[in-house]
PDB file of N, CA and C in Angstrom:
ATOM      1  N   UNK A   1     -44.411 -50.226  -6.992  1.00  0.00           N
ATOM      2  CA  UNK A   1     -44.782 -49.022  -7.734  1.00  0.00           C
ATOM      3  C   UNK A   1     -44.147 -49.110  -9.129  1.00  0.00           C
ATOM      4  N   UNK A   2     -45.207 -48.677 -10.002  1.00  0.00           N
ATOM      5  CA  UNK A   2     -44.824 -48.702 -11.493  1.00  0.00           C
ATOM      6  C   UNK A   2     -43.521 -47.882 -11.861  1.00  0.00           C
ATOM      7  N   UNK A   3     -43.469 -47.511 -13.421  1.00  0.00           N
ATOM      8  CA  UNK A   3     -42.871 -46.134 -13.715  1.00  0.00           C
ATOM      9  C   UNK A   3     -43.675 -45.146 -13.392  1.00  0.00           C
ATOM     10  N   UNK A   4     -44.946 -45.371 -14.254  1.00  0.00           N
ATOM     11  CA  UNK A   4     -46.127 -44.274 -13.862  1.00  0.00           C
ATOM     12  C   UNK A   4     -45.736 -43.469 -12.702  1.00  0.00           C
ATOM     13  N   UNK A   5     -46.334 -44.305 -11.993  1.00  0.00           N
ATOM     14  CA  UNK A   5     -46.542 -43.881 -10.660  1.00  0.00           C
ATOM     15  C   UNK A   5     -45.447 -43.378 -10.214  1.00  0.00           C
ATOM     16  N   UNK A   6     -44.407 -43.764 -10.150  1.00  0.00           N
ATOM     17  CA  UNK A   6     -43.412 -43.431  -9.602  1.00  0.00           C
ATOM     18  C   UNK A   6     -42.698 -41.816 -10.536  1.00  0.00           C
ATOM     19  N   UNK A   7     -43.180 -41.558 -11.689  1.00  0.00           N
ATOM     20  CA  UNK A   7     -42.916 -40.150 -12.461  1.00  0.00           C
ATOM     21  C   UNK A   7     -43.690 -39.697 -11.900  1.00  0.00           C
ATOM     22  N   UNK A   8     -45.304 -39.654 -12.124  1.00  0.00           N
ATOM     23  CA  UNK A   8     -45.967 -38.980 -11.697  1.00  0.00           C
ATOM     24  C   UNK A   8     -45.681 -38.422  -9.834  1.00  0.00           C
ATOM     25  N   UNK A   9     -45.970 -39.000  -9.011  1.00  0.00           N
ATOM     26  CA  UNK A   9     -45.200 -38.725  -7.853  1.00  0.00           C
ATOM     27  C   UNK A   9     -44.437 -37.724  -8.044  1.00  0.00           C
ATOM     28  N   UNK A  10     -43.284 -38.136  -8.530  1.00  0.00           N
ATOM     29  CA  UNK A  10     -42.262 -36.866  -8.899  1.00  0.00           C
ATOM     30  C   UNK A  10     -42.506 -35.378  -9.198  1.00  0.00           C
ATOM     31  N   UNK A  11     -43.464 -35.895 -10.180  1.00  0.00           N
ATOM     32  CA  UNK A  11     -43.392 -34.712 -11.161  1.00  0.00           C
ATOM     33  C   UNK A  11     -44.706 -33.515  -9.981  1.00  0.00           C
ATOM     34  N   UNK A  12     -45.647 -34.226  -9.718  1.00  0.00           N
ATOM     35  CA  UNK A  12     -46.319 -33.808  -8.822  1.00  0.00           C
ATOM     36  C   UNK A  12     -46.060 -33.368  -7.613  1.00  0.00           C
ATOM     37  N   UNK A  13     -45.371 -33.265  -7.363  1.00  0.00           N
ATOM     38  CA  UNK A  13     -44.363 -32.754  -6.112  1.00  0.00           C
ATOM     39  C   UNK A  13     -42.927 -31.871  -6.951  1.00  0.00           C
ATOM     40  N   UNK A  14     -42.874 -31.615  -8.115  1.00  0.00           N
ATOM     41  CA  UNK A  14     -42.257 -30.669  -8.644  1.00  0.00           C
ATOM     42  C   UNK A  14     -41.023 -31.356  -8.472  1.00  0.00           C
ATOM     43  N   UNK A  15     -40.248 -32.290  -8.357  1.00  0.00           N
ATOM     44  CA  UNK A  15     -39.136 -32.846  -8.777  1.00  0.00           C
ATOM     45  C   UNK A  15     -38.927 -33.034 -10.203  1.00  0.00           C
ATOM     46  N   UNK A  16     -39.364 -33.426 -11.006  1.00  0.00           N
ATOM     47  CA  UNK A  16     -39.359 -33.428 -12.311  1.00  0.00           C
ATOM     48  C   UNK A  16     -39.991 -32.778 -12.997  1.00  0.00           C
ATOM     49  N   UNK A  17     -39.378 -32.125 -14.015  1.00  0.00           N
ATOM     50  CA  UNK A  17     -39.781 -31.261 -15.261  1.00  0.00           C
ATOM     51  C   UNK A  17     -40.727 -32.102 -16.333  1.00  0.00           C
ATOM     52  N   UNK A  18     -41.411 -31.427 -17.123  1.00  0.00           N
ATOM     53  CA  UNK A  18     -42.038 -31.522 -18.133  1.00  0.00           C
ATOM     54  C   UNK A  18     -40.889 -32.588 -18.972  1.00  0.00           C
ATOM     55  N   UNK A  19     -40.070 -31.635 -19.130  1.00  0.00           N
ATOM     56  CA  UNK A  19     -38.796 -32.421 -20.256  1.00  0.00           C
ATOM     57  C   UNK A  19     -38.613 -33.634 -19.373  1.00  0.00           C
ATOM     58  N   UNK A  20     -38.549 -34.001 -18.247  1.00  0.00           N
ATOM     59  CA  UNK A  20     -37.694 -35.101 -17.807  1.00  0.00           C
ATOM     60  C   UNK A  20     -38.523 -35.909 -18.018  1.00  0.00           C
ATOM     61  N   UNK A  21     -39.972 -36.092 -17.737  1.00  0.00           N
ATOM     62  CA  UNK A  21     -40.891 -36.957 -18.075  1.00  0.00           C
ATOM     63  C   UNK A  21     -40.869 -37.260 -19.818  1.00  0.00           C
ATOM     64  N   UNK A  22     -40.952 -36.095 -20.763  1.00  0.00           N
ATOM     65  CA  UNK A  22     -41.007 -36.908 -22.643  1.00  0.00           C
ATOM     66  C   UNK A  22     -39.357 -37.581 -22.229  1.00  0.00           C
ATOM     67  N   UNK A  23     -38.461 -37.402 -21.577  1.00  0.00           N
ATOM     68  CA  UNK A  23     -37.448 -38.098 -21.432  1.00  0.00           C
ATOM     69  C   UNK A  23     -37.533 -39.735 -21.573  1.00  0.00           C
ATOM     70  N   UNK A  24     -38.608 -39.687 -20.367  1.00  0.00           N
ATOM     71  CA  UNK A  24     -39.426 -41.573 -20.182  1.00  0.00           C
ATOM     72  C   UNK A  24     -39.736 -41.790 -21.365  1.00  0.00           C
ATOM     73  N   UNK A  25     -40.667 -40.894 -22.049  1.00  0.00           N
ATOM     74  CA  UNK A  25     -41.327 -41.660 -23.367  1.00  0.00           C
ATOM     75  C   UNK A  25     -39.946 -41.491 -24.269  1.00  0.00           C
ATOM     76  N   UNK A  26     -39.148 -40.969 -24.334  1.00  0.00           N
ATOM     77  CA  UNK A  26     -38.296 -41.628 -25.236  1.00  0.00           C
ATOM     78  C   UNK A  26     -37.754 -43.106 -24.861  1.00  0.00           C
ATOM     79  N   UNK A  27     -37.089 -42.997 -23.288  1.00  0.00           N
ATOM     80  CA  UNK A  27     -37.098 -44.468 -23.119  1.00  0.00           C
ATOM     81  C   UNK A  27     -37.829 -45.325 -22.762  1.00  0.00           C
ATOM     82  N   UNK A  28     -39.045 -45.090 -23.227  1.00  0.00           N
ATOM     83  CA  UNK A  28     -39.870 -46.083 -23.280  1.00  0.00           C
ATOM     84  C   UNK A  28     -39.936 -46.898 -21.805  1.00  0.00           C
ATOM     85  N   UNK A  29     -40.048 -45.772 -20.890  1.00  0.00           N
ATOM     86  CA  UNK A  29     -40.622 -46.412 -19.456  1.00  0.00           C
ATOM     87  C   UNK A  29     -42.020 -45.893 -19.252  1.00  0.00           C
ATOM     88  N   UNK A  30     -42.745 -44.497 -20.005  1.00  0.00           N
ATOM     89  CA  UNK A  30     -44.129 -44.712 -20.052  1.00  0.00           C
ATOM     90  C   UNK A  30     -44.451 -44.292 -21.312  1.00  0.00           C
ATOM     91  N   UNK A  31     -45.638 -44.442 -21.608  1.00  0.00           N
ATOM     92  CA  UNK A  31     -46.582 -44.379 -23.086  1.00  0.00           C
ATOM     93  C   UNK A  31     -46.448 -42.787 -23.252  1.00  0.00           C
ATOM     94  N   UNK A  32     -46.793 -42.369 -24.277  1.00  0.00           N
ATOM     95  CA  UNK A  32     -47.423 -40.771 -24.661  1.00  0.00           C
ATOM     96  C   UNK A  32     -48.736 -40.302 -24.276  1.00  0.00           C
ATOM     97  N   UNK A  33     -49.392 -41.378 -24.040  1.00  0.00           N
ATOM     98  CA  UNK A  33     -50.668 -41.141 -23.148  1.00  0.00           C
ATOM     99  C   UNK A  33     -50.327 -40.966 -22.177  1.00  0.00           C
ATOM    100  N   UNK A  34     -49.993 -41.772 -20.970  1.00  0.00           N
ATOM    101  CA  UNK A  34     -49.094 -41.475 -19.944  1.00  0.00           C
ATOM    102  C   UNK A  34     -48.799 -40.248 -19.503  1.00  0.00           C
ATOM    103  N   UNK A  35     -47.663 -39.548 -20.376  1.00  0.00           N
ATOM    104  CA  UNK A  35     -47.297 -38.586 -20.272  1.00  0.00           C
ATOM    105  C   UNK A  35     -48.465 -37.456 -20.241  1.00  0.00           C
ATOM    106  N   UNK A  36     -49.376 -37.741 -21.335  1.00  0.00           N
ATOM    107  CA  UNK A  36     -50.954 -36.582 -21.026  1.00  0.00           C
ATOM    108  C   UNK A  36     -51.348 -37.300 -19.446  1.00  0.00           C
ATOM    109  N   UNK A  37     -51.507 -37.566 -18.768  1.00  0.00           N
ATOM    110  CA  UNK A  37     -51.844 -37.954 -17.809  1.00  0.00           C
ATOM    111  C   UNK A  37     -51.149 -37.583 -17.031  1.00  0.00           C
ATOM    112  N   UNK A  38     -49.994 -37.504 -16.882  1.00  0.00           N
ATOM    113  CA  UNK A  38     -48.712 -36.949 -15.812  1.00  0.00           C
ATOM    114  C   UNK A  38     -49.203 -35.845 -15.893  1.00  0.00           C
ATOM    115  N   UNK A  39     -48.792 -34.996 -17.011  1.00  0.00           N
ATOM    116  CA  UNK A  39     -48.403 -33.383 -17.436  1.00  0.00           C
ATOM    117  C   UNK A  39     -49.813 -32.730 -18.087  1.00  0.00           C
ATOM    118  N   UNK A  40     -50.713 -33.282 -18.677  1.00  0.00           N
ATOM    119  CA  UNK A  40     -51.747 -32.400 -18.922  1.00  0.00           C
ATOM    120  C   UNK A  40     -51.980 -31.823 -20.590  1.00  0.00           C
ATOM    121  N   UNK A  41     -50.505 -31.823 -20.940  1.00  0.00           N
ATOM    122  CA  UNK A  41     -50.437 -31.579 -22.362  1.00  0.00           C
ATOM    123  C   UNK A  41     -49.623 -33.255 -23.127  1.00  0.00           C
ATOM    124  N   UNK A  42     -50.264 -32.574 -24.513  1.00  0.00           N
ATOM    125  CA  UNK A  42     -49.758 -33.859 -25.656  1.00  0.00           C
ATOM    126  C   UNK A  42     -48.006 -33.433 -25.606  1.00  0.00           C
ATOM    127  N   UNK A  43     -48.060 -34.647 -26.059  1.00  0.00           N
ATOM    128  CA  UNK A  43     -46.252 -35.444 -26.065  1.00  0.00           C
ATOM    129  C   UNK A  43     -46.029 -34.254 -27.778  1.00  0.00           C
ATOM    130  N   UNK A  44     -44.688 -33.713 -27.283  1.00  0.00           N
ATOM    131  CA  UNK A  44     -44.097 -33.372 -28.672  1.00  0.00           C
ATOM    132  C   UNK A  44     -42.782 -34.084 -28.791  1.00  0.00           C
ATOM    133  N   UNK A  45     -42.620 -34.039 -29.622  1.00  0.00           N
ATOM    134  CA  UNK A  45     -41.407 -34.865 -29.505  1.00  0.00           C
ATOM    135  C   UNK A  45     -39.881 -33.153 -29.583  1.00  0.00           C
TER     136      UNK A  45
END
């Protein structure tokens, strides 16, 4: 299992926040697209 996958999971089952996921895109374990794909809304920084 990816990062993806493995945030998403998370986050989809309500373990992880919105914030914890742009967290990834800061460290660069998933894209900002990504993150629209996890969460539904665009990446702010």
């Amino acid at each position: 299992m990816n990062w993806f996958e493995k945030i998403k999971k998370y986050y989809d089952a309500s373990l992880w926040t919105g914030k914890m996921v742009g967290n990834a895109v800061v460290k660069k374990k998933i894209t900002v697209e990504q993150y629209k794909k996890i969460t539904g809304e665009d990446y702010k920084k």
